[in-house]
Structure formats: C-alpha cells, structure tokens
Protein backbone atom coordinates (compact mmCIF):
# COMPACT_ATOMS: atom_id res chain seq x y z
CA UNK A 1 33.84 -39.55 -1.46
CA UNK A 2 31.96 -42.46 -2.04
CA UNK A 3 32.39 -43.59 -6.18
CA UNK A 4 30.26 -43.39 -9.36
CA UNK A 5 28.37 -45.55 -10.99
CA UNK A 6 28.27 -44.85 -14.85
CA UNK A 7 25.99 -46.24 -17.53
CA UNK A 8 27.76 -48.51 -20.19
CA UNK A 9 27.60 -46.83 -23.87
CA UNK A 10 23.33 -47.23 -24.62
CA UNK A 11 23.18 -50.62 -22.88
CA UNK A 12 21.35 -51.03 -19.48
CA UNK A 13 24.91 -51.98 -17.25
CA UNK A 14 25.43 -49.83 -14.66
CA UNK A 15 29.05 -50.08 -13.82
CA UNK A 16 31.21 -48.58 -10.84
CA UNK A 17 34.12 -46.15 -12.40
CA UNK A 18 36.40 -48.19 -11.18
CA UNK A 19 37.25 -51.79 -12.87
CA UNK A 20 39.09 -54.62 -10.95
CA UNK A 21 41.24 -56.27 -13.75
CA UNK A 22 42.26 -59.87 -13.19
CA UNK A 23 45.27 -60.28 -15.27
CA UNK A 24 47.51 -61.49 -12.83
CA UNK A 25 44.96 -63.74 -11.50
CA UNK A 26 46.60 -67.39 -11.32
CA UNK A 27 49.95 -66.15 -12.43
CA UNK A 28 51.45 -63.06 -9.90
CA UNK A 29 48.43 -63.72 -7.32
CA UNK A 30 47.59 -67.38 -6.56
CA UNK A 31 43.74 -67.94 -5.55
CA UNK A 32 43.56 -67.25 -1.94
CA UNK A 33 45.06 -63.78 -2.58
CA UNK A 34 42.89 -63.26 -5.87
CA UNK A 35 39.79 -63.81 -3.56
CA UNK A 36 41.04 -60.85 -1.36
CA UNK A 37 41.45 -58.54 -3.55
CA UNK A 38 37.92 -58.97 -5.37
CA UNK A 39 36.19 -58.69 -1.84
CA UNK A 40 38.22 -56.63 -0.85
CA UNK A 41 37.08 -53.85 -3.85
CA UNK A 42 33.30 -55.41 -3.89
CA UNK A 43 33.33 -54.02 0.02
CA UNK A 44 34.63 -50.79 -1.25
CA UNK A 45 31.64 -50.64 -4.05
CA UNK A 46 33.61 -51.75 -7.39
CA UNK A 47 30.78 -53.79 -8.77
CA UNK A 48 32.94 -54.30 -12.51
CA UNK A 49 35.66 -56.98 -12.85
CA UNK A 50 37.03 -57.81 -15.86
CA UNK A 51 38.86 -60.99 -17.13
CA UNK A 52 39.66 -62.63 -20.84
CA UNK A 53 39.95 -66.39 -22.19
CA UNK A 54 43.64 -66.04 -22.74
CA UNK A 55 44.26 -64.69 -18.76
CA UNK A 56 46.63 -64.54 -16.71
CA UNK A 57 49.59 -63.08 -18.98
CA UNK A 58 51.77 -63.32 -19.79
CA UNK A 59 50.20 -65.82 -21.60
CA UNK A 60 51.15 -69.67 -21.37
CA UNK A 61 49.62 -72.70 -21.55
CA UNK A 62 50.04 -74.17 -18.38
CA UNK A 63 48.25 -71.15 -16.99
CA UNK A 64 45.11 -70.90 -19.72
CA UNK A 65 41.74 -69.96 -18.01
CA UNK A 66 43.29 -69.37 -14.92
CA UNK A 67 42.21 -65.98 -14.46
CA UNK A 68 38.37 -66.96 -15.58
CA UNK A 69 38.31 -70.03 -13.09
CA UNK A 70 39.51 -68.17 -10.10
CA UNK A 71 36.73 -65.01 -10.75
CA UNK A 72 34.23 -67.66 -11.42
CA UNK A 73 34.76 -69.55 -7.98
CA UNK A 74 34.62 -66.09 -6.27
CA UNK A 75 31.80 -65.75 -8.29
CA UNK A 76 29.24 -68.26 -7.00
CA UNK A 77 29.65 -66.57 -3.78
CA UNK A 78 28.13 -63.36 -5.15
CA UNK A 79 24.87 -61.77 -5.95
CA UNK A 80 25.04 -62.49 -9.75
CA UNK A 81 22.61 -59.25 -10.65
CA UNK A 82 24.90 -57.37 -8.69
CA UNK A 83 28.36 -58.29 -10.38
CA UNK A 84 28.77 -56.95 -14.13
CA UNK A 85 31.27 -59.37 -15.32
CA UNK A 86 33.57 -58.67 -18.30
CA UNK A 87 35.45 -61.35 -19.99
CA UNK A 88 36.90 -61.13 -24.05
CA UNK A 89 37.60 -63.83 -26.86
CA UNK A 90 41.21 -63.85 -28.10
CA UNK A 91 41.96 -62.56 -31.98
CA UNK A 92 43.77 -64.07 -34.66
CA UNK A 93 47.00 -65.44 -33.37
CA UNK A 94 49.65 -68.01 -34.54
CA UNK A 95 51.73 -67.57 -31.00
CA UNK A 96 48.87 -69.02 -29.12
CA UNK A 97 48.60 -72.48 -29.99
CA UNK A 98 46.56 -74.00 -26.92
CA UNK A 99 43.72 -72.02 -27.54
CA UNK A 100 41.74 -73.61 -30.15
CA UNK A 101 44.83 -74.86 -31.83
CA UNK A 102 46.04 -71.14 -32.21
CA UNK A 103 42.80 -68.21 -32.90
CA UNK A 104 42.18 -68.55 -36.83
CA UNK A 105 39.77 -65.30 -36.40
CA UNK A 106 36.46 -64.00 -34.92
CA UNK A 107 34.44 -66.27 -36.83
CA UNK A 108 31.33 -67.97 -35.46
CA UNK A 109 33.18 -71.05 -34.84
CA UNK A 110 36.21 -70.06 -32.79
CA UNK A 111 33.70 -67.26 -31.10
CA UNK A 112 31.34 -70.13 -29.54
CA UNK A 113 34.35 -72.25 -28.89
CA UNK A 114 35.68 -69.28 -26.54
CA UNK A 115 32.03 -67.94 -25.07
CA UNK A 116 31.53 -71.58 -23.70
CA UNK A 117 34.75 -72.27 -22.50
CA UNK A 118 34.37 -68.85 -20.64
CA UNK A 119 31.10 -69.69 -19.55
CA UNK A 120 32.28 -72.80 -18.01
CA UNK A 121 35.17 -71.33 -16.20
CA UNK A 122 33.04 -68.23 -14.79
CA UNK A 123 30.34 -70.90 -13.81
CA UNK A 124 27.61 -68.81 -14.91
CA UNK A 125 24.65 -68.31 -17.44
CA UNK A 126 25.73 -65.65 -19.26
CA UNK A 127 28.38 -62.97 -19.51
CA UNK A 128 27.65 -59.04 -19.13
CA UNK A 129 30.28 -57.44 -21.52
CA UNK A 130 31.56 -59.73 -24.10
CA UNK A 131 34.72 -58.06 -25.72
CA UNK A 132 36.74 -59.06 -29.03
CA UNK A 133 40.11 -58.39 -27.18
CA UNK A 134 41.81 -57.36 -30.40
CA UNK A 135 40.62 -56.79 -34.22
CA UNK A 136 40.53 -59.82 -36.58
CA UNK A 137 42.16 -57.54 -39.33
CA UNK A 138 45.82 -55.79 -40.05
CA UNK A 139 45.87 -53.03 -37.13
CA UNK A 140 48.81 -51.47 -35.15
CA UNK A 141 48.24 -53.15 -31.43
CA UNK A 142 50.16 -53.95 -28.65
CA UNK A 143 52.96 -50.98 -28.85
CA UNK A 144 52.69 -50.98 -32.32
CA UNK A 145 52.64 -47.58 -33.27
CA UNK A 146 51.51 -47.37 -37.18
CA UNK A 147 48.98 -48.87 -39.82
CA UNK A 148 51.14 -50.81 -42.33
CA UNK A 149 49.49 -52.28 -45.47
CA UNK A 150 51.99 -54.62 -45.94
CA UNK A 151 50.61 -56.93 -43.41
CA UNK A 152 47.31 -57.14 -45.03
CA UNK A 153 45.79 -60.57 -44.25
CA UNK A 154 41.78 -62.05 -44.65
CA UNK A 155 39.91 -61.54 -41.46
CA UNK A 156 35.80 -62.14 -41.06
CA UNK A 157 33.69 -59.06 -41.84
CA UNK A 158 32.64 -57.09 -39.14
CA UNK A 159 28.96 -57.72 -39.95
CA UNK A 160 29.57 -61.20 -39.64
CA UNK A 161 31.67 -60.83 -35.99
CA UNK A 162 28.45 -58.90 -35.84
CA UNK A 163 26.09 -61.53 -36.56
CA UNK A 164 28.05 -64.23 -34.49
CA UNK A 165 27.17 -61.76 -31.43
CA UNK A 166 23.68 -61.26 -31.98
CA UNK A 167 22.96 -64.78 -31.92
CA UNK A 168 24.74 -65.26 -28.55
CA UNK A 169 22.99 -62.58 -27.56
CA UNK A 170 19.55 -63.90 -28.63
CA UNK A 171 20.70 -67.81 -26.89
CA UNK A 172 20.80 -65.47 -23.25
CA UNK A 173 24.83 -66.48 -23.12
CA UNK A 174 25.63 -62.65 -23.75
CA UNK A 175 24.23 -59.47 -22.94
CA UNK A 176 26.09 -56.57 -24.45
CA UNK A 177 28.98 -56.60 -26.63
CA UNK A 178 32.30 -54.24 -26.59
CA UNK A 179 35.44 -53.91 -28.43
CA UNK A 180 38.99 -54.01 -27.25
CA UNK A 181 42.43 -52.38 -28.59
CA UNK A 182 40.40 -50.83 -31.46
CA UNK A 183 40.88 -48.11 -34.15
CA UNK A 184 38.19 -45.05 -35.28
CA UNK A 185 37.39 -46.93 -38.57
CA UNK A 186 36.97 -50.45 -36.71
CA UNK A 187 34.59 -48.30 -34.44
CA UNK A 188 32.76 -46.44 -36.91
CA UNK A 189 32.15 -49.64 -39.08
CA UNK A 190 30.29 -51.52 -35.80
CA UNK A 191 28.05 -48.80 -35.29
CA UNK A 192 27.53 -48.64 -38.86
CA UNK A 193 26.53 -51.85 -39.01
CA UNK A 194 24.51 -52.11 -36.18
CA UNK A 195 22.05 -49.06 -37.06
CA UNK A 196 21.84 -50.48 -40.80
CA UNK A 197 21.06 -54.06 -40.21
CA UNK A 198 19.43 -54.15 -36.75
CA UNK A 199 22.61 -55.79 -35.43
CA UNK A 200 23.40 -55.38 -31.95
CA UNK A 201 25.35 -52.36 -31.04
CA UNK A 202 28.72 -52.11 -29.25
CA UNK A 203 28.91 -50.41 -25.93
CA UNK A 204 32.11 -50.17 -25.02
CA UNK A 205 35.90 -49.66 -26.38
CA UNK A 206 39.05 -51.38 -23.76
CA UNK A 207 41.80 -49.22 -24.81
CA UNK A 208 45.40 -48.11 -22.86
CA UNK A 209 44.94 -44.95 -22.13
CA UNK A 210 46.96 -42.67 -18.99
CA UNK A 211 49.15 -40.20 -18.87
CA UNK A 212 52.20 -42.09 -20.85
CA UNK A 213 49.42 -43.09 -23.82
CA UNK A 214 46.99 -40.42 -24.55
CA UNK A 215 45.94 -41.60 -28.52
CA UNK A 216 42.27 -42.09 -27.86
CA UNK A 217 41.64 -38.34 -27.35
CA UNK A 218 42.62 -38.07 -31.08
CA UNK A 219 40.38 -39.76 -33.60
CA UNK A 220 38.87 -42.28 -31.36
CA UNK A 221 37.61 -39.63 -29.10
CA UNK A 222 35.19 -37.74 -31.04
CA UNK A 223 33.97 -41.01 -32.40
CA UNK A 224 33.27 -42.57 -29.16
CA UNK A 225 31.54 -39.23 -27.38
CA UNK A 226 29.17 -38.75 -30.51
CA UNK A 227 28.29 -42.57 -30.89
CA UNK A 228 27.79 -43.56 -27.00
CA UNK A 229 31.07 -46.15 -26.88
CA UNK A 230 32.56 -46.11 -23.54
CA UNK A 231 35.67 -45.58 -22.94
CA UNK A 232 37.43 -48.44 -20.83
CA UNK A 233 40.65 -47.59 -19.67
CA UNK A 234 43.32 -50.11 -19.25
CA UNK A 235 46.89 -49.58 -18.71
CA UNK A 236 46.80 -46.32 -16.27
CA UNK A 237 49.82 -46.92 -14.56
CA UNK A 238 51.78 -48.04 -17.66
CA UNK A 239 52.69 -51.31 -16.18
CA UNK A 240 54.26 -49.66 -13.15
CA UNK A 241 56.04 -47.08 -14.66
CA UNK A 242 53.73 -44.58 -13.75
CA UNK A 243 54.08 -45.56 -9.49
CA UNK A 244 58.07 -44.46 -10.14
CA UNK A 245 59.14 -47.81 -9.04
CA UNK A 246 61.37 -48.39 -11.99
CA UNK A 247 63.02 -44.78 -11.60
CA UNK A 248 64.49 -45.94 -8.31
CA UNK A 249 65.56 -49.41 -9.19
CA UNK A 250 65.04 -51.30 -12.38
CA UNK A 251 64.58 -54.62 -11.21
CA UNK A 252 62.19 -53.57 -8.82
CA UNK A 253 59.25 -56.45 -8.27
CA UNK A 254 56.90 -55.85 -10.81
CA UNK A 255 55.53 -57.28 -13.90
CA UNK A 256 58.17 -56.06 -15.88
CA UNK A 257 61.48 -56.95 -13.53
CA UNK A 258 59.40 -60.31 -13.24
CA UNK A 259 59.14 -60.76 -17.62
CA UNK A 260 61.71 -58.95 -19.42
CA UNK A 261 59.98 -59.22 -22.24
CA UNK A 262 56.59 -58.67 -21.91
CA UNK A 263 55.21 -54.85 -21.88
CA UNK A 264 57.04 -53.95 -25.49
CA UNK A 265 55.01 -50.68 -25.46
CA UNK A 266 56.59 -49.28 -22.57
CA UNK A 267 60.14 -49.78 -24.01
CA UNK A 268 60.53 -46.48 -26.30
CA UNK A 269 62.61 -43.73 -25.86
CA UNK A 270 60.94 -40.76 -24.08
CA UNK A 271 58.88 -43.27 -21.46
CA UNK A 272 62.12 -42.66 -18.71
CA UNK A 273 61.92 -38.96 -19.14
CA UNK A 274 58.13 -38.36 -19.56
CA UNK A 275 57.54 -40.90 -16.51
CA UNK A 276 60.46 -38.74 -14.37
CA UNK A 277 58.65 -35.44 -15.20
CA UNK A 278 55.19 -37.04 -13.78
CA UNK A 279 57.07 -38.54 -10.69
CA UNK A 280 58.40 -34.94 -9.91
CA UNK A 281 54.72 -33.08 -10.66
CA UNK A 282 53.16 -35.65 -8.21
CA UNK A 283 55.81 -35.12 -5.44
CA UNK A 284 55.47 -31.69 -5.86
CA UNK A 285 52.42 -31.73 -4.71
CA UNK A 286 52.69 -33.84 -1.84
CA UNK A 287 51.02 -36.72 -4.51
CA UNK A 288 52.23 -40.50 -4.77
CA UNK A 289 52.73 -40.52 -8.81
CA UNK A 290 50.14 -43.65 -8.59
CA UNK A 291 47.31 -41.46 -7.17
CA UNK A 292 48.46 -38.68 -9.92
CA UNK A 293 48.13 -40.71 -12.71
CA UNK A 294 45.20 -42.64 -11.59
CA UNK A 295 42.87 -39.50 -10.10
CA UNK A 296 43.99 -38.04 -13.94
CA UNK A 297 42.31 -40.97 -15.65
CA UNK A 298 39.05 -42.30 -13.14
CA UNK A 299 38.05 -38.35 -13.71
CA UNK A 300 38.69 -37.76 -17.64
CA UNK A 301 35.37 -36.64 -18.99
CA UNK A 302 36.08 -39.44 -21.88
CA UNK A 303 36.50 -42.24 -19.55
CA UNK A 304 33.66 -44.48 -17.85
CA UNK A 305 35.35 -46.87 -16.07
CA UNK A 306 39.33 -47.32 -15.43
CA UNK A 307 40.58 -51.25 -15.10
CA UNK A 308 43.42 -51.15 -12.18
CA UNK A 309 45.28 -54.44 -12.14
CA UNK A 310 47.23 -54.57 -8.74
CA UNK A 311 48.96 -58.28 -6.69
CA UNK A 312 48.77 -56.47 -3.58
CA UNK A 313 46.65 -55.09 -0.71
CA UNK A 314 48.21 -52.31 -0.38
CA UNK A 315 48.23 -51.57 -3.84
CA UNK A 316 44.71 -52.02 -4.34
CA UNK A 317 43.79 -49.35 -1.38
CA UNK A 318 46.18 -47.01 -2.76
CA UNK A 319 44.42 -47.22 -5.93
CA UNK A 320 40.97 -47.16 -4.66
CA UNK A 321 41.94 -44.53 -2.26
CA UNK A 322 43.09 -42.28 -5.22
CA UNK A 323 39.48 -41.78 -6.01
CA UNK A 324 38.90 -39.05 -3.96
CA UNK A 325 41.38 -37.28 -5.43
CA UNK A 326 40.36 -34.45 -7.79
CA UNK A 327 43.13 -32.16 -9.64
CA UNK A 328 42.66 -28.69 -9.89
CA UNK A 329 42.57 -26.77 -13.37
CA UNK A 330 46.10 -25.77 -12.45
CA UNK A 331 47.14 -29.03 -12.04
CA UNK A 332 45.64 -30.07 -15.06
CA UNK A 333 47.56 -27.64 -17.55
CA UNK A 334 51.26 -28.36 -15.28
CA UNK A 335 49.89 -32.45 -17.00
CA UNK A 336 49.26 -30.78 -20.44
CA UNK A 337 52.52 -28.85 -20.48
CA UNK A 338 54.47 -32.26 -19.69
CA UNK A 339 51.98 -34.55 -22.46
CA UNK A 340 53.00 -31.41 -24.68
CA UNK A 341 56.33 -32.05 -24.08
CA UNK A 342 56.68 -35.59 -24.43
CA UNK A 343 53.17 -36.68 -26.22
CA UNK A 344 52.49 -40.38 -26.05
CA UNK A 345 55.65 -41.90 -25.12
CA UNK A 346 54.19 -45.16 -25.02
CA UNK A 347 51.56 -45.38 -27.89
C-alpha cells in the first residue's frame, strides 16, 4: 500500500502522511546514521521532515543547531521542490540561555534572529512550514496538565507574532506558517486574526497526540476540522512506551533509560497500566504494539501527517511498514474501551 499525500490546512504543501522527525539528529544518531535514515524514508516516499532551532533534545548547548545542520547537508543533495521542510522558533524560555541569550518571546526581533539562523543551518532560501514551537503566553505545555492564572506573564500579541510572519513571508524566507503545542483559544485567535486583517493564515497545529494522549479530539478538534488546521501528530509512541520496551525492562535503551529526566509527561500514574492494556490488545492480535499505536494514529480522520522520530533502521521500517496496516471497526472500539478506561494518561 503505497502512502498518502495530504494537503497542508488551505496552503498549497502537499505533504506525505508520514513525517520524519529529526530530534535525535546530532544527539542519539550522529550524521552518517542521520543521512540513512532520511534516504532511507525519501526512497520509501516520505517527502516531510521536520526539525526546530533548539534540536536535538534534550536540549544543550554544545549540541544547538545540530539537528538543522545535519538535515541541511542532506539537504543540498535533494530536489529542493520536492522536500517540504519543517523547522520551528523556540518560545519564551529562561532555561535556554544559548539561544539568543535565553527566548524573551515571539517578537519580531528574536523571530528573525531564529528564521536566519535556521536558514543558515538548512542551507536554503526559504523554509516550507515555519512553526512557533510553543505559545509566547501562560499555557499548560510539556506534561502540564491545567491552565493556571497564576503564572500570568506579558507575551507579544498574536497579531503582532502575526505580523512578524507575514513579513517573512512577503521577504520569500517563509512560505506557510503553523503552530506547535497549542490550545483552542490560541487557535481560534490566529484564524481570527488572519481573516480580519489580511494576515497570513496558519496551516497547521504540532501537537502529541496517540493512544496514551488523546486531548486534541476535545476542544481542539472541532476547531481544527471547521477552520482547515492540520493536525500534526507528534509523540505517537509516547517516547517508547507505546513499543512495550519499558514493560519488559526499565532501563531498556531508549530516550528515556538514556535521560532520566527528560519526557515528564510520560511519568503519571495510569501510563504503566494504560500502556500494558495496549501491549496485550496488540499481541492479541498478532500486532507489535508499535504498529498498533502507529496504524491508530497515520489513519485518524483528524490527523494529516504523523512525525515518527526513530535512531534506528530497523525502527524506521517497522514504522514505515505499519502503514499498511488498517484496524478494523472492531478493533477500533477494543482501543475506545481501553482510552475509556484509562483516558489520557499522559496529557
């Protein structure tokens, strides 16, 4: 089954339904082996590869760009017009100090700052899908699980993160713009935005979403389906959890064995059992649990394209291979029951 290619939100991208994330790009997978895996999915007809300023991560500073430099030298080898490449400026941050002396906000300065230095590392003219990775204002991210006033701070206006875009996009540096670990009202207030004051519109939402996270098909779902924002999946396999790996032995080699700390959303209480009922559905039915979850999430009617992040070969057939995979209605209400059961473990 050969896959789809689905158009991004109302822009002109045409995007394979499977992403290649880069994440572990010049961290877990040194260059040679980075290079591999990006043919090695281009042969197979992923034509989407996404990346971000602050790559690989965990994020350090001895290892900032990394991820851009390495995509950017496979890059040059490529067909440009037929690579969509997706990269995303880093939020507010005070933990980040080596980029741009820490991200004060998504302000035209810092926003320049980050679209050249990405546009330097890629080694290209302009950039496809340019994402804000994470809201300039007070919203629950990262496992956070909860809006709390309390942490109100100042953060630019959308219409000016808004305006900041447009004129990228009017230099030729940018095509199409997307947003990243947002919220229905953060949504909502782009497209507003856009339609009132001839500001460009966002096509795309990067979100975690699988079977241990299912939040966007609450208010973030009927948002995104009436107002053409793709869905962009990150996070299928839960960091690993979702393969079963852990089950069997903790420390197995993985991003989390590998940083202890890293990965805080996957640390709450009903991810063990909810990832041990999902292990036992998929061996039931003769499934690996990776090629559950992942055949779940590349064929969710909400979902355009699903970013896989794998450091090995094999990994990245097993995930390409799962594909061709299609669950039956039956199979898809034995899911339900369990996401019934134990509903978003790992928001």
């Amino acid at each position: 089954m050969e896959i789809e290619y689905r158009t991004l939100g109302k822009s002109d991208l045409w995007v394979s339904a499977i992403c290649l994330g880069t994440m572990t790009f010049g961290e877990q997978n040194d260059e040679r082996e980075a290079h591999a895996l990006l043919d090695t999915a281009f042969e197979y007809g992923v034509n989407f590869f996404d990346t971000a300023e602050m790559y690989p991560v965990p994020p350090r500073a001895e290892t900032y760009g990394r991820s851009e430099e390495i995509l950017g030298r496979w890059l040059r080898r490529q067909p440009r017009d037929r690579v969509v490449v997706a990269t995303k400026v880093a939020g507010p941050s005070r933990n980040l100090p080596w980029i741009r002396g820490g991200p004060k906000g998504i302000d035209e300065a810092n926003v320049r700052a980050a679209v050249e230095g990405s546009l330097r590392r890629l080694q290209t003219d302009y950039i496809d899908l340019y994402q804000i990775h994470w809201p300039d204002r007070n919203q629950p991210m990262f496992g956070e699980w909860r809006f709390d006033p309390r942490n109100e701070r100042p953060f630019s206006s959308l219409q000016s993160q808004l305006e900041v875009m447009a004129r990228l996009i009017e230099e030729g540096k940018v095509r199409w713009i997307g947003v990243s670990n947002e919220h229905p009202w953060g949504v909502m207030t782009f497209v507003r935005l856009a339609e009132e004051l001839g500001l460009p519109r966002i096509v795309s939402i990067q979100n975690a979403f699988g079977l241990l996270n299912r939040t966007f098909e609450g208010g973030l779902a009927e948002v995104c389906w009436r107002e053409h924002v793709s869905l962009l999946a990150y996070s299928p396999l839960a960091f690993g959890h979702l393969t079963g790996k852990y089950l069997k032995d903790p420390n197995a080699p993985g991003r989390l064995s590998r940083f202890p700390s890293f990965g805080r959303r996957y640390q709450k209480p009903n991810v063990i059992p909810a990832t041990e009922a999902y292990v036992a559905l998929a061996e039931r039915w003769g499934l690996s649990p990776a090629t559950l979850a992942l055949s779940w999430c590349y064929h969710h009617p909400l979902v355009t394209s699903t970013i896989i992040g794998v450091t090995t070969m094999s990994q990245l057939v097993e995930n390409l291979r799962a594909w061709r995979v299609r669950l039956s209605e039956e199979q898809q209400a034995a899911i339900d029951e369990i996401h019934l059961r134990y509903p978003n473990p790992a928001p």
